[in-house]
C-alpha atoms as a PDB file:
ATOM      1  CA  UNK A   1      80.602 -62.896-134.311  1.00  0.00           C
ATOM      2  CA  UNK A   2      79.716 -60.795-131.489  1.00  0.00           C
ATOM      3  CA  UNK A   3      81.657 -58.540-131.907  1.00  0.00           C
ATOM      4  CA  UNK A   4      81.107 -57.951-135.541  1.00  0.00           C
ATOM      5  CA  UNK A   5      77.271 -57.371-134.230  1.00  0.00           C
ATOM      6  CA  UNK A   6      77.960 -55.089-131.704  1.00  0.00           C
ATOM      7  CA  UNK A   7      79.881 -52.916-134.154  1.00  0.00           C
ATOM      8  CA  UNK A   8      76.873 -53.093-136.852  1.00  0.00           C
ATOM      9  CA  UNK A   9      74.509 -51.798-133.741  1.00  0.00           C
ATOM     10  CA  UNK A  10      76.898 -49.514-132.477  1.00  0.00           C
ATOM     11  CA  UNK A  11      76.764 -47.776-136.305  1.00  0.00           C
ATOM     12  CA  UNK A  12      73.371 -48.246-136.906  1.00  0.00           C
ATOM     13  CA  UNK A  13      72.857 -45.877-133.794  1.00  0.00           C
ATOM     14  CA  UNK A  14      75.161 -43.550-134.837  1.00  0.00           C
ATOM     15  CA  UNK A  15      73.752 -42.892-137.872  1.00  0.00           C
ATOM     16  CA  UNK A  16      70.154 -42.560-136.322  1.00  0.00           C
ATOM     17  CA  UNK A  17      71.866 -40.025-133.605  1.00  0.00           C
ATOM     18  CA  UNK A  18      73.811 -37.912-136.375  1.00  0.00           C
ATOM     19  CA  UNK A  19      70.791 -37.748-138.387  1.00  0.00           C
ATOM     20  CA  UNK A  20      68.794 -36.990-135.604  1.00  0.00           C
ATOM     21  CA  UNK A  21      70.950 -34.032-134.841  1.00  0.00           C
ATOM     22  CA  UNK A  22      71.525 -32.841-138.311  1.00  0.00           C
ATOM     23  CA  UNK A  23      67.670 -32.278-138.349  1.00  0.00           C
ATOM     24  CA  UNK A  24      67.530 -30.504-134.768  1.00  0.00           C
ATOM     25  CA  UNK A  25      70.026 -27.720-135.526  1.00  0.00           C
ATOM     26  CA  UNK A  26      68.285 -24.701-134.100  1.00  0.00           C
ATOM     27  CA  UNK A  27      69.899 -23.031-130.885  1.00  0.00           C
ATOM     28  CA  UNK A  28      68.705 -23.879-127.702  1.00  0.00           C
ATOM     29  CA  UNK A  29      69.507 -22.632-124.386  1.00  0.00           C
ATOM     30  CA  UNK A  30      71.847 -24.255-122.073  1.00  0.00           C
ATOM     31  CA  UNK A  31      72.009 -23.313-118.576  1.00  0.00           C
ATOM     32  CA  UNK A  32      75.035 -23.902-116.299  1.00  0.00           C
ATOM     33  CA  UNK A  33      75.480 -23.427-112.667  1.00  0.00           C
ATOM     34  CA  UNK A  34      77.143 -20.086-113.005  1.00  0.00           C
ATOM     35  CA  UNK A  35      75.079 -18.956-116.465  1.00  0.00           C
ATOM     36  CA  UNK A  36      73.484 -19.697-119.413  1.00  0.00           C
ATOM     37  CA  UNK A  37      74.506 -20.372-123.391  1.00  0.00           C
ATOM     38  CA  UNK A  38      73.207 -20.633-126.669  1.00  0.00           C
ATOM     39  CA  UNK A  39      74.300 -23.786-128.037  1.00  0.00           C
ATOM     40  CA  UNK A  40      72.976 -25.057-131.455  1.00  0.00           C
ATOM     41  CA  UNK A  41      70.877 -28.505-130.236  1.00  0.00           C
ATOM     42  CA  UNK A  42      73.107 -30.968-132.485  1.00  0.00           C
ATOM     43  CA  UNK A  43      75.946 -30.176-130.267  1.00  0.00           C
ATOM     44  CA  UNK A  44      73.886 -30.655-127.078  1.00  0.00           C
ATOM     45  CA  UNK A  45      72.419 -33.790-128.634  1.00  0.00           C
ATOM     46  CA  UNK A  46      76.176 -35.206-129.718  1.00  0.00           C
ATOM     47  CA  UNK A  47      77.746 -34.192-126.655  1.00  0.00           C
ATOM     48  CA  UNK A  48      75.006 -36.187-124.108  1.00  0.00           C
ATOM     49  CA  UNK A  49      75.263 -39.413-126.868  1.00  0.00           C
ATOM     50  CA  UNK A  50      79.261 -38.758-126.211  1.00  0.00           C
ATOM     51  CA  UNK A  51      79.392 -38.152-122.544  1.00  0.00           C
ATOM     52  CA  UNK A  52      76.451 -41.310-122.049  1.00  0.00           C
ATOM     53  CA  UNK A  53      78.736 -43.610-124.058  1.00  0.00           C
ATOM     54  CA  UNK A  54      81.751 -42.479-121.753  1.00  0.00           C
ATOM     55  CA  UNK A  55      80.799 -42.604-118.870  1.00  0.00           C
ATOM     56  CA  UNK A  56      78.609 -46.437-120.135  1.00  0.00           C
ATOM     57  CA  UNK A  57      82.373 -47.593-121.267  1.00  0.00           C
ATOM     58  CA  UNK A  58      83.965 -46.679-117.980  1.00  0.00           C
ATOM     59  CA  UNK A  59      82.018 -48.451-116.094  1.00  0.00           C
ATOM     60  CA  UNK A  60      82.217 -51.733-118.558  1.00  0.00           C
ATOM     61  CA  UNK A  61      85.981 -51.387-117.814  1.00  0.00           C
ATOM     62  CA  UNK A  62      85.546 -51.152-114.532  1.00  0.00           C
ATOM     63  CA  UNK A  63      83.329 -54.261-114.145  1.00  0.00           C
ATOM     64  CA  UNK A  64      85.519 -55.970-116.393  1.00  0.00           C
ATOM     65  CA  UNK A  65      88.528 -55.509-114.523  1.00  0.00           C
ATOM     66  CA  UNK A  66      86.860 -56.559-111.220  1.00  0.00           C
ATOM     67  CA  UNK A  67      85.449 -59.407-112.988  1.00  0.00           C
ATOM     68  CA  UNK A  68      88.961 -60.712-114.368  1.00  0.00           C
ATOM     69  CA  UNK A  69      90.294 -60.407-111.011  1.00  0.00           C
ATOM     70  CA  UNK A  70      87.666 -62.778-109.686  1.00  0.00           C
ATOM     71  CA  UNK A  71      88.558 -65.301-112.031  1.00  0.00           C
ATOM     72  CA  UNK A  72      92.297 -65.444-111.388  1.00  0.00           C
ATOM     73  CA  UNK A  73      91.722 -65.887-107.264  1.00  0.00           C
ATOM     74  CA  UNK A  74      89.305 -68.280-108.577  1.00  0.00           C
ATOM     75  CA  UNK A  75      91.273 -70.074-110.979  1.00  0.00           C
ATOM     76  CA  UNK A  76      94.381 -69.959-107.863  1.00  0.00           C
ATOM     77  CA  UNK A  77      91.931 -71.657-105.705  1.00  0.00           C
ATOM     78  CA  UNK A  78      90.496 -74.271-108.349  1.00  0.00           C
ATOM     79  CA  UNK A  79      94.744 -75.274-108.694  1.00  0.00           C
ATOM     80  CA  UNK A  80      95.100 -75.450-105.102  1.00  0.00           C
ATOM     81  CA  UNK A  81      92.002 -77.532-104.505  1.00  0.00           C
ATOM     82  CA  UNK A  82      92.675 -79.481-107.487  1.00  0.00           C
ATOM     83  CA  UNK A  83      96.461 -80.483-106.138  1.00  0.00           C
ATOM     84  CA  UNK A  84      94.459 -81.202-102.678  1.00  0.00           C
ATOM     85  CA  UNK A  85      92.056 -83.985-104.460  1.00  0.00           C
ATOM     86  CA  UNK A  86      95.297 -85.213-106.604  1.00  0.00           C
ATOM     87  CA  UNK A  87      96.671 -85.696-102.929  1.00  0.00           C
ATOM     88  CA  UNK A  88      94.065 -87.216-101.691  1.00  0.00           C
ATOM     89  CA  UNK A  89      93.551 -89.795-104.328  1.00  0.00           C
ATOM     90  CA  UNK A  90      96.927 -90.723-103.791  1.00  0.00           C
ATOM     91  CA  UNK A  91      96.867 -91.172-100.114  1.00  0.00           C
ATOM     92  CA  UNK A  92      93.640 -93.779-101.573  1.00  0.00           C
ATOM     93  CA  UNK A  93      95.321 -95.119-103.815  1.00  0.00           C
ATOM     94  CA  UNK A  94      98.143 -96.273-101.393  1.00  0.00           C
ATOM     95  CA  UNK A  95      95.784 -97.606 -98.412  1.00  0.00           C
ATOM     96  CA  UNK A  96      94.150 -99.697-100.644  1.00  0.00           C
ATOM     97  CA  UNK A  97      97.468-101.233-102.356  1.00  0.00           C
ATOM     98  CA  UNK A  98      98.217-101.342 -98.568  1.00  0.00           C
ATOM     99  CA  UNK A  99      94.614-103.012 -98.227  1.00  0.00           C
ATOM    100  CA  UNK A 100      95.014-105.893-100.785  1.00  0.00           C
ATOM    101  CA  UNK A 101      98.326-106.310 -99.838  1.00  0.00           C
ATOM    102  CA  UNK A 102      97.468-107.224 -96.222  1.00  0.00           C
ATOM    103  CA  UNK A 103      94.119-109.157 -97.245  1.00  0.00           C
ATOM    104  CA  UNK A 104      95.308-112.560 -98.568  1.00  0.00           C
ATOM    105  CA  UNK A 105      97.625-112.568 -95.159  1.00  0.00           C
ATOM    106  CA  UNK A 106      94.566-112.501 -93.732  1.00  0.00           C
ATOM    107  CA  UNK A 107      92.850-114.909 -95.385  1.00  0.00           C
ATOM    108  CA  UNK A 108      95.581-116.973 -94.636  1.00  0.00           C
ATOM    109  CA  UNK A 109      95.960-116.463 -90.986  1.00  0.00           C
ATOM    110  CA  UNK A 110      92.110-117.327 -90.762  1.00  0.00           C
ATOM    111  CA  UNK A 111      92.498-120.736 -92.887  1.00  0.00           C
ATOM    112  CA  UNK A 112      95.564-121.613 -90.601  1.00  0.00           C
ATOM    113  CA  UNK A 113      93.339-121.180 -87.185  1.00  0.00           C
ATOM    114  CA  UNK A 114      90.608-123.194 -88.658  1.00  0.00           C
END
């Protein structure tokens, strides 16, 4: 659902960009480090949209790939911890079968002195 969102925004701007350039179609200067041009303004205002949305999806790809390799160290360290507790519970598990095993000798050595 999302998804299907972000494409409906994604259009809706495009067609408010493309009409917004269609209208602005008079030449305008554009001046580089080394000289200057006459470029009609649609092309100035597609090619900023363009480069903004470029250099906007790079870094979502970026952050996305940092952010999926967070989640597999964490994920490795949520299995590891997870076998440590599994261990743990059944080192319990065994002292206290060890525990109620040894309890009623107990019990009985205590009757037996009394």
């Amino acid at each position: 659902m999302k998804a299907q969102w972000a494409i409906l925004i994604g259009l809706v701007l495009a067609i408010i960009i493309a009409i917004f350039a269609v209208v602005n179609v008079d030449p305008v200067p554009v001046n580089y480090l080394f000289g200057e041009a006459q470029w009609p303004l649609i092309l100035v205002i597609l090619g900023s949209a363009l480069l903004g949305a470029l250099v906007s999806g790079m870094l979502a790809m970026v952050r996305s790939f940092t952010l999926s390799r967070k989640v597999k160290a964490l994920e490795a360290e949520k299995a590891t911890r997870d076998a440590e507790l599994h261990a743990a519970q059944n080192e319990l598990t065994v002292y206290k079968e060890r525990e109620m095993k040894a309890q009623p000798q107990y019990e009985e050595d205590v009757n037996r002195t009394l």
